[in-house]
ModelCIF file with pLDDT and N, C-alpha, C, O atoms, coordinates in Angstrom:
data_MODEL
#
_entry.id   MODEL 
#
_entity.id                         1 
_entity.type                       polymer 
_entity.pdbx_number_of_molecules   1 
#
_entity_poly.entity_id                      1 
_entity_poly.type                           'polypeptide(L)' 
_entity_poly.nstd_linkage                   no 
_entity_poly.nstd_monomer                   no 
_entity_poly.pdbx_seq_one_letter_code       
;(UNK)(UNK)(UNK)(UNK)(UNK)(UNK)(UNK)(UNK)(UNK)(UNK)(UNK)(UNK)(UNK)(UNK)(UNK)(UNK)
(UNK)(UNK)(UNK)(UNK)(UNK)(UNK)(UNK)(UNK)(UNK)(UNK)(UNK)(UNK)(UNK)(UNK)(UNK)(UNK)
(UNK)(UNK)(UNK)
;
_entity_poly.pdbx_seq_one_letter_code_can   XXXXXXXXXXXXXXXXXXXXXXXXXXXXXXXXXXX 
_entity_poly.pdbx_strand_id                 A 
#
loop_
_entity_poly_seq.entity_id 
_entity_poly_seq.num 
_entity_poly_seq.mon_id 
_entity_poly_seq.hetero 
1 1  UNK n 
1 2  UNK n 
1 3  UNK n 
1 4  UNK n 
1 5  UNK n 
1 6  UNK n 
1 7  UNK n 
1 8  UNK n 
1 9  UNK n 
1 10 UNK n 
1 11 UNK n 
1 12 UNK n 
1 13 UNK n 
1 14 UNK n 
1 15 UNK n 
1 16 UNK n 
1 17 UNK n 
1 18 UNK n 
1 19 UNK n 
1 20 UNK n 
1 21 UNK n 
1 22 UNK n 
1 23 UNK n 
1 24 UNK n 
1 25 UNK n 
1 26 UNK n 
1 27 UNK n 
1 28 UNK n 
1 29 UNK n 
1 30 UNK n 
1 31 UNK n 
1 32 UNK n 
1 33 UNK n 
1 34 UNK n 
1 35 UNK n 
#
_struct_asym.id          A 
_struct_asym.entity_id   1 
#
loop_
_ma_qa_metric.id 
_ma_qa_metric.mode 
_ma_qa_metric.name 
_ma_qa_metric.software_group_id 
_ma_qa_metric.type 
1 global pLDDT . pLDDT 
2 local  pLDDT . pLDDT 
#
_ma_qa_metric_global.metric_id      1 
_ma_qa_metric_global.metric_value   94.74 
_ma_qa_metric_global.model_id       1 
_ma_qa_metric_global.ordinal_id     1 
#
loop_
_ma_qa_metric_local.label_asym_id 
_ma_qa_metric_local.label_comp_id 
_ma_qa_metric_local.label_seq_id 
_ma_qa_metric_local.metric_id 
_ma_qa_metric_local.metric_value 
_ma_qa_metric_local.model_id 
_ma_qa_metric_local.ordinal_id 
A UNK 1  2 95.00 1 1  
A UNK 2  2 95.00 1 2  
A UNK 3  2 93.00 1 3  
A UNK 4  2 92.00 1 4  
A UNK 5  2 96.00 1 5  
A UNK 6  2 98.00 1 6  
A UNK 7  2 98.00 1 7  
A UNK 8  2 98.00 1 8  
A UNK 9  2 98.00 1 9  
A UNK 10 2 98.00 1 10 
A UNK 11 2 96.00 1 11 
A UNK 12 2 95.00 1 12 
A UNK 13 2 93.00 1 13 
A UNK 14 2 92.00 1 14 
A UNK 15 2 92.00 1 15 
A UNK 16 2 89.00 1 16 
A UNK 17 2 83.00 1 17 
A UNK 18 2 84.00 1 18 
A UNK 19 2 89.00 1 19 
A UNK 20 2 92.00 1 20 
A UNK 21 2 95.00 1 21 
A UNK 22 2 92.00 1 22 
A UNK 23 2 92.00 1 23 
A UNK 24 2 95.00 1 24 
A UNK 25 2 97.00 1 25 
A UNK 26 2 97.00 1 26 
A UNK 27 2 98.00 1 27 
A UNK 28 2 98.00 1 28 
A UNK 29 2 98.00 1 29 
A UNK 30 2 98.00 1 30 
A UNK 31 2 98.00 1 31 
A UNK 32 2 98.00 1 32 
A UNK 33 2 98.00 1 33 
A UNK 34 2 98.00 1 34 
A UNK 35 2 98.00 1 35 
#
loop_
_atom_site.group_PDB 
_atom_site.id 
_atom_site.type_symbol 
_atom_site.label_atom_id 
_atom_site.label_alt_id 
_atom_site.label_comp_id 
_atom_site.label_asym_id 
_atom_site.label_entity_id 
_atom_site.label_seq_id 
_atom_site.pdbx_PDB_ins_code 
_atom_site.Cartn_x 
_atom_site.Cartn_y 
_atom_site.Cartn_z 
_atom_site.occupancy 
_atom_site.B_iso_or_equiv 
_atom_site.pdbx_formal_charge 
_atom_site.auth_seq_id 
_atom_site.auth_comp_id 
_atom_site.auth_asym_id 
_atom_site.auth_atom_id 
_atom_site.pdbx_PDB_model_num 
ATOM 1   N N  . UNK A 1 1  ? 23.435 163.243 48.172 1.00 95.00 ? 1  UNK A N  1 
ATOM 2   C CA . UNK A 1 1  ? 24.832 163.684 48.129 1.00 95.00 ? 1  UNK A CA 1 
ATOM 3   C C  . UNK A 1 1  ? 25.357 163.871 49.545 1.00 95.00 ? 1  UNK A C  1 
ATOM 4   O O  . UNK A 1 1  ? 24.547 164.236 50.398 1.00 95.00 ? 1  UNK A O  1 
ATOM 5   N N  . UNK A 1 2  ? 26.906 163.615 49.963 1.00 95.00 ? 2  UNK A N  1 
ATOM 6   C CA . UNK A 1 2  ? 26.910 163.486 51.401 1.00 95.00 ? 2  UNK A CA 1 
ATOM 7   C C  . UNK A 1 2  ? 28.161 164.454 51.196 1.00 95.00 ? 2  UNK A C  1 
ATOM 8   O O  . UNK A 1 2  ? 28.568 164.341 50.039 1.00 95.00 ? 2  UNK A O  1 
ATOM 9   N N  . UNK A 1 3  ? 28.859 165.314 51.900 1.00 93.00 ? 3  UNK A N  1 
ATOM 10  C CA . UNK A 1 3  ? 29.803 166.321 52.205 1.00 93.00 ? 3  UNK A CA 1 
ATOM 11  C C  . UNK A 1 3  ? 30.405 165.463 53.992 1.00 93.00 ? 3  UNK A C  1 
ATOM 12  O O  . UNK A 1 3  ? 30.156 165.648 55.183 1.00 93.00 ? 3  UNK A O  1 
ATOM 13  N N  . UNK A 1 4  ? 30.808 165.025 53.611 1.00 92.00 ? 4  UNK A N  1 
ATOM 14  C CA . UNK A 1 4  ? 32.115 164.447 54.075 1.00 92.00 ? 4  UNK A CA 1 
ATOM 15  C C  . UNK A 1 4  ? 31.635 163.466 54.880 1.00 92.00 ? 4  UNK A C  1 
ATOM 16  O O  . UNK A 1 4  ? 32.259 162.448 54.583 1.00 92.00 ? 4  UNK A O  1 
ATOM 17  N N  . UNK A 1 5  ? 30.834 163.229 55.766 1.00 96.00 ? 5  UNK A N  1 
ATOM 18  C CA . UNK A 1 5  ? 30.450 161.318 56.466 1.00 96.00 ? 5  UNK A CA 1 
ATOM 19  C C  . UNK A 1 5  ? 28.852 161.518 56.056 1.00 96.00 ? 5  UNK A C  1 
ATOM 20  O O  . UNK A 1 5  ? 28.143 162.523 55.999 1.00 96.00 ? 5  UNK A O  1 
ATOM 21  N N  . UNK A 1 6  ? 28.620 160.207 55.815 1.00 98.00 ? 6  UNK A N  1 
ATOM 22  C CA . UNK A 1 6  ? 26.940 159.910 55.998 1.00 98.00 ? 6  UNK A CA 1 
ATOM 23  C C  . UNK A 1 6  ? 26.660 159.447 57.369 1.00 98.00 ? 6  UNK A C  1 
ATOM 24  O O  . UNK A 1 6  ? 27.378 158.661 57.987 1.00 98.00 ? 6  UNK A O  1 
ATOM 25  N N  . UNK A 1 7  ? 25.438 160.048 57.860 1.00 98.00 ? 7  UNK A N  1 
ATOM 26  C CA . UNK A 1 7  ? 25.082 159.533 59.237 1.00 98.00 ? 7  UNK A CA 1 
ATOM 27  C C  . UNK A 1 7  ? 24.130 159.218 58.878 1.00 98.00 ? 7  UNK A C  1 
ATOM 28  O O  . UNK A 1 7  ? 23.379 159.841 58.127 1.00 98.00 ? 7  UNK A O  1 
ATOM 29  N N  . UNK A 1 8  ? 23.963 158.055 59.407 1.00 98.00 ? 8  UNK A N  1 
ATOM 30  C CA . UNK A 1 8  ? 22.814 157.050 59.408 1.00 98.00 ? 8  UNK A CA 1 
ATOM 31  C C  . UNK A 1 8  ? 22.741 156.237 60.657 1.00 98.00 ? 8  UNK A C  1 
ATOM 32  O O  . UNK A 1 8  ? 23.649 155.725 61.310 1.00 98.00 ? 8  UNK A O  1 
ATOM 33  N N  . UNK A 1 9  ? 21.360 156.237 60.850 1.00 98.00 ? 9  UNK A N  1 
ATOM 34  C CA . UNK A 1 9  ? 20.639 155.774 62.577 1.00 98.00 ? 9  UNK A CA 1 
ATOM 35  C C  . UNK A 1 9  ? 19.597 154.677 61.919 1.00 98.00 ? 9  UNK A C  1 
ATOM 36  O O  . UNK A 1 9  ? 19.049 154.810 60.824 1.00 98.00 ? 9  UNK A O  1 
ATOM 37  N N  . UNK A 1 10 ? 19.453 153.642 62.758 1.00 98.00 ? 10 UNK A N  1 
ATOM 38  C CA . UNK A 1 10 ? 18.588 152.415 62.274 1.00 98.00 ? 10 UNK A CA 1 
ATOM 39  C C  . UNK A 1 10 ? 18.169 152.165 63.289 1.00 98.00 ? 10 UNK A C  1 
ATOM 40  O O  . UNK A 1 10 ? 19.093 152.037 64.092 1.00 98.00 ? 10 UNK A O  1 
ATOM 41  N N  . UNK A 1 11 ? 16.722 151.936 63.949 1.00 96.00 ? 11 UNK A N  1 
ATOM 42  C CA . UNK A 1 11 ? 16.069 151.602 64.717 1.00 96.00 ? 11 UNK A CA 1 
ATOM 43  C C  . UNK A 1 11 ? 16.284 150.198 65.521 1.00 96.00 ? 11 UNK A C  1 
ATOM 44  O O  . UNK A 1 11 ? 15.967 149.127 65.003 1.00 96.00 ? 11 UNK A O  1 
ATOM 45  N N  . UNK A 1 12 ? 16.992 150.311 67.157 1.00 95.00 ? 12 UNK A N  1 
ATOM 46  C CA . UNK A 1 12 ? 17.493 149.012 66.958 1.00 95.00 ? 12 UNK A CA 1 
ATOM 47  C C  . UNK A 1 12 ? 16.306 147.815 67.660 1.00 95.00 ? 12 UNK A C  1 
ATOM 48  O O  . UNK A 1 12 ? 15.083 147.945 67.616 1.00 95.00 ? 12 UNK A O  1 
ATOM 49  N N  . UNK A 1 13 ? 17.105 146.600 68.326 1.00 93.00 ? 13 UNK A N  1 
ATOM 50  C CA . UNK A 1 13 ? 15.724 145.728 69.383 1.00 93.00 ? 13 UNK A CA 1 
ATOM 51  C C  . UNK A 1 13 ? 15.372 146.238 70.383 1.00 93.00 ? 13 UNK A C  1 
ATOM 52  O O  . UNK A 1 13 ? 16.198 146.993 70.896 1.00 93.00 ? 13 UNK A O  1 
ATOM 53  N N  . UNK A 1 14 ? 14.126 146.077 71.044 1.00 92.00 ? 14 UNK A N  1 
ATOM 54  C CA . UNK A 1 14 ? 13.517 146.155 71.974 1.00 92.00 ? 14 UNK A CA 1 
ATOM 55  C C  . UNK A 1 14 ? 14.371 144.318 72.626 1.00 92.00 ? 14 UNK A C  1 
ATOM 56  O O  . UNK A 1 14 ? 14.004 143.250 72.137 1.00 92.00 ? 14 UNK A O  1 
ATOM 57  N N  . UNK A 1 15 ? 15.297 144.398 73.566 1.00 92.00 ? 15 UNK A N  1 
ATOM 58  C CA . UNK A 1 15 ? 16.128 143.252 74.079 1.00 92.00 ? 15 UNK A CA 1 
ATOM 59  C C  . UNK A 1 15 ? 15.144 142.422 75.150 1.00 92.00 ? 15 UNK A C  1 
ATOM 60  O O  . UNK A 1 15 ? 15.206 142.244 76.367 1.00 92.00 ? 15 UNK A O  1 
ATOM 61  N N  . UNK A 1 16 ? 14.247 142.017 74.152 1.00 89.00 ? 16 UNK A N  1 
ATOM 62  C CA . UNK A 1 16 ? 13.235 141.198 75.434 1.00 89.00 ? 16 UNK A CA 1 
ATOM 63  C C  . UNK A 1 16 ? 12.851 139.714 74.363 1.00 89.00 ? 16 UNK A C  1 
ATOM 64  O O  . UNK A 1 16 ? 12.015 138.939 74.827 1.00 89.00 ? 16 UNK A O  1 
ATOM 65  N N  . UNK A 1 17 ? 13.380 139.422 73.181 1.00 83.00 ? 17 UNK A N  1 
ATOM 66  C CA . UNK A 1 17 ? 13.320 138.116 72.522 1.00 83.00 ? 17 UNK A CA 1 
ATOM 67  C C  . UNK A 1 17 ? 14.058 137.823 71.525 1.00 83.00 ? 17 UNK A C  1 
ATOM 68  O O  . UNK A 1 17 ? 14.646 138.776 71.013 1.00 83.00 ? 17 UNK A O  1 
ATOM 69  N N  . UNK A 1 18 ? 14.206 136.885 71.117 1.00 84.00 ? 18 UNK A N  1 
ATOM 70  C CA . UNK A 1 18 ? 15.604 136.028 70.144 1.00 84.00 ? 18 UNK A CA 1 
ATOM 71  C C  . UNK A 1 18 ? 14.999 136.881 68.603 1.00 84.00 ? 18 UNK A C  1 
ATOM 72  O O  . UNK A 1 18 ? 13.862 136.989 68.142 1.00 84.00 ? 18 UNK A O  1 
ATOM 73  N N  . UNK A 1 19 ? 16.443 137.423 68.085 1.00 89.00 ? 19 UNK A N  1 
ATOM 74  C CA . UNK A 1 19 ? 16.246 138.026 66.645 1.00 89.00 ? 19 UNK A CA 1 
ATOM 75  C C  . UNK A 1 19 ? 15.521 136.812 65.698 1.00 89.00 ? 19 UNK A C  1 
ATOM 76  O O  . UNK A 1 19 ? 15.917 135.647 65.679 1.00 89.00 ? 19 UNK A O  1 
ATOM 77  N N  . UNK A 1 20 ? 14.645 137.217 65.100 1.00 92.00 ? 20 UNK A N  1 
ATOM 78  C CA . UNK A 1 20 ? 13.752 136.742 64.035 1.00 92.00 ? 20 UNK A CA 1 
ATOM 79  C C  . UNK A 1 20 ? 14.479 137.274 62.628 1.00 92.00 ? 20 UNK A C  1 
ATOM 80  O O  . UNK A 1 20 ? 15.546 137.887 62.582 1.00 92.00 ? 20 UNK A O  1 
ATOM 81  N N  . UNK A 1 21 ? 13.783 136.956 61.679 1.00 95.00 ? 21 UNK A N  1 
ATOM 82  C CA . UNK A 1 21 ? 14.284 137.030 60.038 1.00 95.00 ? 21 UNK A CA 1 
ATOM 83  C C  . UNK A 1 21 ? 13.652 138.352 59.761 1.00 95.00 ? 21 UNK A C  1 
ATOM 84  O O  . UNK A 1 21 ? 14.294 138.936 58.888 1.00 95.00 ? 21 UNK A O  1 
ATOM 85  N N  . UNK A 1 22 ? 12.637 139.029 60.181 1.00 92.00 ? 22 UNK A N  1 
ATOM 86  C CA . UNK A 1 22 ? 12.049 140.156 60.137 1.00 92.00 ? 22 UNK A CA 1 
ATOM 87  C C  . UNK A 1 22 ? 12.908 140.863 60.559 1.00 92.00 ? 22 UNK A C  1 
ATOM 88  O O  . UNK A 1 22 ? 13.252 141.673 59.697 1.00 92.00 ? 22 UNK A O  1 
ATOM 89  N N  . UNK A 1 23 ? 13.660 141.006 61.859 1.00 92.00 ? 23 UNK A N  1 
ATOM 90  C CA . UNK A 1 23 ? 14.594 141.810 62.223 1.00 92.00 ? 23 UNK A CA 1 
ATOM 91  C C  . UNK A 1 23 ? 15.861 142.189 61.034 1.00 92.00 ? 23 UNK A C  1 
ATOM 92  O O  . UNK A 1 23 ? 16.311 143.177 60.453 1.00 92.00 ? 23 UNK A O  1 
ATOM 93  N N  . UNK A 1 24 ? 16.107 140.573 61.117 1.00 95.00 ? 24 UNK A N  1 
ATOM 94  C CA . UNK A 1 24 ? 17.412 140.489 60.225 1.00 95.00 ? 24 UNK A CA 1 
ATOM 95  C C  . UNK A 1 24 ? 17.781 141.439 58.840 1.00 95.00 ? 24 UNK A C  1 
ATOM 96  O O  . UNK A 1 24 ? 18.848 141.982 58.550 1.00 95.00 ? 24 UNK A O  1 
ATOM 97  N N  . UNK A 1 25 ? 16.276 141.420 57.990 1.00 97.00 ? 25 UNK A N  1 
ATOM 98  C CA . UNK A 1 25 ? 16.409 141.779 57.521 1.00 97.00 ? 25 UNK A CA 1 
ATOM 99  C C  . UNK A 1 25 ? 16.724 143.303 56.847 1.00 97.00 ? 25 UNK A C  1 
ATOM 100 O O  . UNK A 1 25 ? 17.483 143.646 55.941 1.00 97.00 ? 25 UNK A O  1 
ATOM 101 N N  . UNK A 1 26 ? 15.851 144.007 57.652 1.00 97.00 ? 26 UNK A N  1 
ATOM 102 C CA . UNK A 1 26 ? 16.296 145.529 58.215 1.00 97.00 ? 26 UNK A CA 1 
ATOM 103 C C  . UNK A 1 26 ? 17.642 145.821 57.965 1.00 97.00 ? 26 UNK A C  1 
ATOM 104 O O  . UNK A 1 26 ? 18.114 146.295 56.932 1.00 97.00 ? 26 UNK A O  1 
ATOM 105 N N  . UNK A 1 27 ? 18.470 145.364 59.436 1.00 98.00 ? 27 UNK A N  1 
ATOM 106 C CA . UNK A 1 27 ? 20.065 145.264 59.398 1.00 98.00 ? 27 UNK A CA 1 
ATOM 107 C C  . UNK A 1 27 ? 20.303 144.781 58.148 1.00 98.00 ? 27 UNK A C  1 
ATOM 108 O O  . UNK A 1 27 ? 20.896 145.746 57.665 1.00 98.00 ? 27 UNK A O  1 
ATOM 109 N N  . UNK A 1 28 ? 20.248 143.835 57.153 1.00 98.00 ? 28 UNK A N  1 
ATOM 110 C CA . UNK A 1 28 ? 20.503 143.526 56.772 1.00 98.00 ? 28 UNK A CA 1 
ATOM 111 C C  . UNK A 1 28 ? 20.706 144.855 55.467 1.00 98.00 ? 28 UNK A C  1 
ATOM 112 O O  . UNK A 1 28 ? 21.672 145.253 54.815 1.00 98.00 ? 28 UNK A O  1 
ATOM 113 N N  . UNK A 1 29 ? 19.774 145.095 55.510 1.00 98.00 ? 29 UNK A N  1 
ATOM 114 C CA . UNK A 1 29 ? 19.643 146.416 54.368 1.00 98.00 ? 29 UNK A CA 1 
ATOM 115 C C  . UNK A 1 29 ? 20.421 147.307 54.974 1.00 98.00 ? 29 UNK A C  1 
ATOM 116 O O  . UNK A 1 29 ? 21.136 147.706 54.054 1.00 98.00 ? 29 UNK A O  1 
ATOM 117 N N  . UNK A 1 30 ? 20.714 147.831 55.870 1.00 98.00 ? 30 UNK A N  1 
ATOM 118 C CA . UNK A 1 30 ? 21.538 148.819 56.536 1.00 98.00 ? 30 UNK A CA 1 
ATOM 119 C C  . UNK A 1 30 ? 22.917 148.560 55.929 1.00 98.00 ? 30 UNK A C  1 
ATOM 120 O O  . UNK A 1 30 ? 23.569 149.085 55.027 1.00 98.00 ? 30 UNK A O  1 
ATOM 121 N N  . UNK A 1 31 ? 23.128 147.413 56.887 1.00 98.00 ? 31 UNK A N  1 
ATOM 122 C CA . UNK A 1 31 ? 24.589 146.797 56.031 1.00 98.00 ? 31 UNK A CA 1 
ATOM 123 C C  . UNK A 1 31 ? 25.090 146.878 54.785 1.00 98.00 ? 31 UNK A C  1 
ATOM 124 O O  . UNK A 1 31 ? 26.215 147.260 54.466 1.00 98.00 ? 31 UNK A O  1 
ATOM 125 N N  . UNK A 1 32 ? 24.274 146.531 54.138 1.00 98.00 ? 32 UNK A N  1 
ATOM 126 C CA . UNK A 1 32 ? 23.992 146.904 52.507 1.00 98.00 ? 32 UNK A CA 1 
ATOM 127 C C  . UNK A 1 32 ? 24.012 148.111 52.206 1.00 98.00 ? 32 UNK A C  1 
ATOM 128 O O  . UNK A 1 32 ? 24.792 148.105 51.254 1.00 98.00 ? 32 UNK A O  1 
ATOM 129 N N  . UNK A 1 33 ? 23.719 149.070 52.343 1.00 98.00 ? 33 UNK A N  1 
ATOM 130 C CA . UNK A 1 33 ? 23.515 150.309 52.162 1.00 98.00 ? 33 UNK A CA 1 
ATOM 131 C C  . UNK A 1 33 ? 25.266 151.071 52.357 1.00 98.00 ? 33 UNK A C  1 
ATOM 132 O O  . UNK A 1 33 ? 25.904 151.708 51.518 1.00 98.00 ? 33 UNK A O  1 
ATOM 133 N N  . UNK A 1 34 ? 25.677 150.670 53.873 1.00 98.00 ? 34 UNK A N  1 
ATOM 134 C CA . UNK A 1 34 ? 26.648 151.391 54.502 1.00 98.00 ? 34 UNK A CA 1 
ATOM 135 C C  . UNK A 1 34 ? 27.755 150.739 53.479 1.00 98.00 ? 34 UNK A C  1 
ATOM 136 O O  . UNK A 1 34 ? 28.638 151.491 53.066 1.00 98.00 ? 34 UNK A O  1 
ATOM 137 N N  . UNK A 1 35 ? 27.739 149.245 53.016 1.00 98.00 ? 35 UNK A N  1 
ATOM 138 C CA . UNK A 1 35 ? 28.789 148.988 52.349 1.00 98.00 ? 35 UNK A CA 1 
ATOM 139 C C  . UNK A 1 35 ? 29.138 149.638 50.774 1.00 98.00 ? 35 UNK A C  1 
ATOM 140 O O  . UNK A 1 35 ? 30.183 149.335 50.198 1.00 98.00 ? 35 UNK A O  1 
#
């Protein structure tokens, strides 16, 4: 139950190589979630 915003934090890249499908998918659930 959320009382007035949900905060939500998602672990982001370590910016040292090209996003993979493993990554993607994570965000991907986030996205999902927030929508």
């Amino acid at each position: 139950p959320v009382v007035g915003r949900a905060r939500v934090y998602v672990c982001g890249i370590t910016p040292y190589a090209v996003t993979h499908l493993g990554h993607a998918a994570t965000y991907l659930w986030t996205d999902l979630t927030a929508r």
